[in-house]
Protein backbone atom coordinates (compact mmCIF):
# COMPACT_ATOMS: atom_id res chain seq x y z
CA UNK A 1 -7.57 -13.48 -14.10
CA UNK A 2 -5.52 -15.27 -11.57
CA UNK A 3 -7.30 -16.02 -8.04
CA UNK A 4 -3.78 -14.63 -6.38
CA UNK A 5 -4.14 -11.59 -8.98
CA UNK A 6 -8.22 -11.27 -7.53
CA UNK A 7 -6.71 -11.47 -3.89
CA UNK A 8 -4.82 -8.98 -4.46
CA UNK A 9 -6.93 -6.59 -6.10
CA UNK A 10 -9.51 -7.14 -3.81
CA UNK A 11 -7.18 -6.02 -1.14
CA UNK A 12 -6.16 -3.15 -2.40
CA UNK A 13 -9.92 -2.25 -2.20
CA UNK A 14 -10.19 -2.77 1.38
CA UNK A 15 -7.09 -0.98 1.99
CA UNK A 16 -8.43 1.64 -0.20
CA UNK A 17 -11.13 1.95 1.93
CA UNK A 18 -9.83 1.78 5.23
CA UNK A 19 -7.71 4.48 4.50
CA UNK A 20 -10.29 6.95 3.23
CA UNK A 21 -12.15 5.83 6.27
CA UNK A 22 -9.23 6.65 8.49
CA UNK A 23 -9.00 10.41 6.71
CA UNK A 24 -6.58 9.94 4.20
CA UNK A 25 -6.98 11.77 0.47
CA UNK A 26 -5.90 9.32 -1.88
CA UNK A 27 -4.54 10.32 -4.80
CA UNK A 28 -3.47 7.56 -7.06
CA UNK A 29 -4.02 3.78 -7.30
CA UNK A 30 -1.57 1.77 -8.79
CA UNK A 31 0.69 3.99 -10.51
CA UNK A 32 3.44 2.43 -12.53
CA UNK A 33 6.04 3.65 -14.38
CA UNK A 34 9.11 1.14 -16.10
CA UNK A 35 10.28 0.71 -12.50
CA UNK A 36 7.64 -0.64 -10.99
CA UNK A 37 3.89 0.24 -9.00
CA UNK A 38 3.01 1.58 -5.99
CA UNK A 39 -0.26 0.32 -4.97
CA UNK A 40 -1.48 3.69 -2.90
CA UNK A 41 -0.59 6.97 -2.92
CA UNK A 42 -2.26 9.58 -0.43
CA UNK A 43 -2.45 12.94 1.77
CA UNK A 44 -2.65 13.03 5.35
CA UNK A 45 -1.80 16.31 7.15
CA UNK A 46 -0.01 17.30 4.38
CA UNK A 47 2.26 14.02 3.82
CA UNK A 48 2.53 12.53 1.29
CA UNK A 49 2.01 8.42 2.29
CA UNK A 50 3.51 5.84 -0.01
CA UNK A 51 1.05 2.49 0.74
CA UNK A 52 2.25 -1.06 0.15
CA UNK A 53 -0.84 -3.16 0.05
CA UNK A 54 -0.51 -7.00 0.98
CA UNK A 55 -3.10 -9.55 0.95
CA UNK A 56 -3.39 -13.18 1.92
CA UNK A 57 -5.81 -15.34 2.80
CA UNK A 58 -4.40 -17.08 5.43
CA UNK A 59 -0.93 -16.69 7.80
CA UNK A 60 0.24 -19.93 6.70
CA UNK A 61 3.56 -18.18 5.66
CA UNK A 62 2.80 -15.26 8.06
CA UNK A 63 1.13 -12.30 7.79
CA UNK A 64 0.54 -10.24 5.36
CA UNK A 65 3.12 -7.12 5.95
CA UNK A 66 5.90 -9.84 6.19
CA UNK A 67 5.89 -10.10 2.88
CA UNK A 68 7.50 -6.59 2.41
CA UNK A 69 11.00 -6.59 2.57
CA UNK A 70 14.00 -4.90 2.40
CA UNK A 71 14.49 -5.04 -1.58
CA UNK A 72 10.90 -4.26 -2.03
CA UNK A 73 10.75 -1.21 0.72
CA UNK A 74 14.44 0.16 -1.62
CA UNK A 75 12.31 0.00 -4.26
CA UNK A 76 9.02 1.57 -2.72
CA UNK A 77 11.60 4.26 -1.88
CA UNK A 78 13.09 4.68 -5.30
CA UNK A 79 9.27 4.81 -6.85
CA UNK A 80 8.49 7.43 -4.63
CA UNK A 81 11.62 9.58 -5.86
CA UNK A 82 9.64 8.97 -9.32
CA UNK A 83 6.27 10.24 -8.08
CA UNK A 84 7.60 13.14 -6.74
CA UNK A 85 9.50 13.90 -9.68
CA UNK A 86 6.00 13.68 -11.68
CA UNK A 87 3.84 15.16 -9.01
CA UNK A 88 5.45 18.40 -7.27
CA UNK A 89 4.53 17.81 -3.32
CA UNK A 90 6.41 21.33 -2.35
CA UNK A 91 8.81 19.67 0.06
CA UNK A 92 6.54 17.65 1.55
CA UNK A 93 7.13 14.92 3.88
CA UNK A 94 6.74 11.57 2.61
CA UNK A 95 5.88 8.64 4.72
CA UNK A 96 6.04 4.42 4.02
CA UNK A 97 3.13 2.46 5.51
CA UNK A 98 2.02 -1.07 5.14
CA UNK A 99 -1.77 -1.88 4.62
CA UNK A 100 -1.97 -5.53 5.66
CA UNK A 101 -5.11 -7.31 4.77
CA UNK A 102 -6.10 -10.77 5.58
CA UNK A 103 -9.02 -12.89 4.11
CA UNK A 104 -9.97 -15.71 6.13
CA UNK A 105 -12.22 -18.30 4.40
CA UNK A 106 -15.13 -17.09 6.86
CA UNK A 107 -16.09 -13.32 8.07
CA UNK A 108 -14.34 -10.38 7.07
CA UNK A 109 -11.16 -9.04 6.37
CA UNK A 110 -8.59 -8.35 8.39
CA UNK A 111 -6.81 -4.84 7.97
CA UNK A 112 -3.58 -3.41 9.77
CA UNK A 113 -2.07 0.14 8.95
CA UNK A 114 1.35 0.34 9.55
CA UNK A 115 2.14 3.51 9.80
CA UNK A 116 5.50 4.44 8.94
CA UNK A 117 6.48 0.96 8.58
CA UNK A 118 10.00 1.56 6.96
């Protein structure tokens, strides 16, 4: 395996957990269909919360949730349209957030939930 590919997996972890720790139900981890993956997929209040996990270990080229733009939040969008289609939420509201998560080379990570980032 990669060490970017480890990174990343690592931070979806974190994210993983910081959610769960913030309440959230998750219900699937990186589900993928011909179109592409979303990392995170989860309850909260009865939304349904589409999660974009990005990792980095340093903010060199900024910070994590940077990294998520336009063509990829279309896309998150589109995937979502997917999921639904698979997984019934009743009308439910659906929601985009950004888990960023930072490594540094020394302590712990660094997360930030954007919530309803796009």
């Amino acid at each position: 395996m990669r060490a970017k590919d480890a990174v990343g997996q690592y931070g979806e972890r974190v994210a993983a957990r910081h959610l769960l720790d913030a309440g959230l139900t998750i219900v699937a981890t990186n589900w993928r269909c011909a179109d592409g993956e979303i990392d995170i997929v989860a309850f909260e209040h009865g939304v349904v919360v589409i999660c974009e996990v990005k990792t980095r270990t340093s903010e060199l080229f900024g910070v994590p949730a940077e990294a998520v733009t336009r063509t990829k939040a279309d896309r998150l969008r589109r995937l979502a349209m997917l999921w639904l289609r698979e997984h019934p939420a009743g009308g439910a509201e659906v929601r985009f957030d950004v888990v960023s998560v930072l490594v540094p080379k020394a302590g712990g990570p660094v997360v930030e939930h954007l919530r309803g980032a796009f």
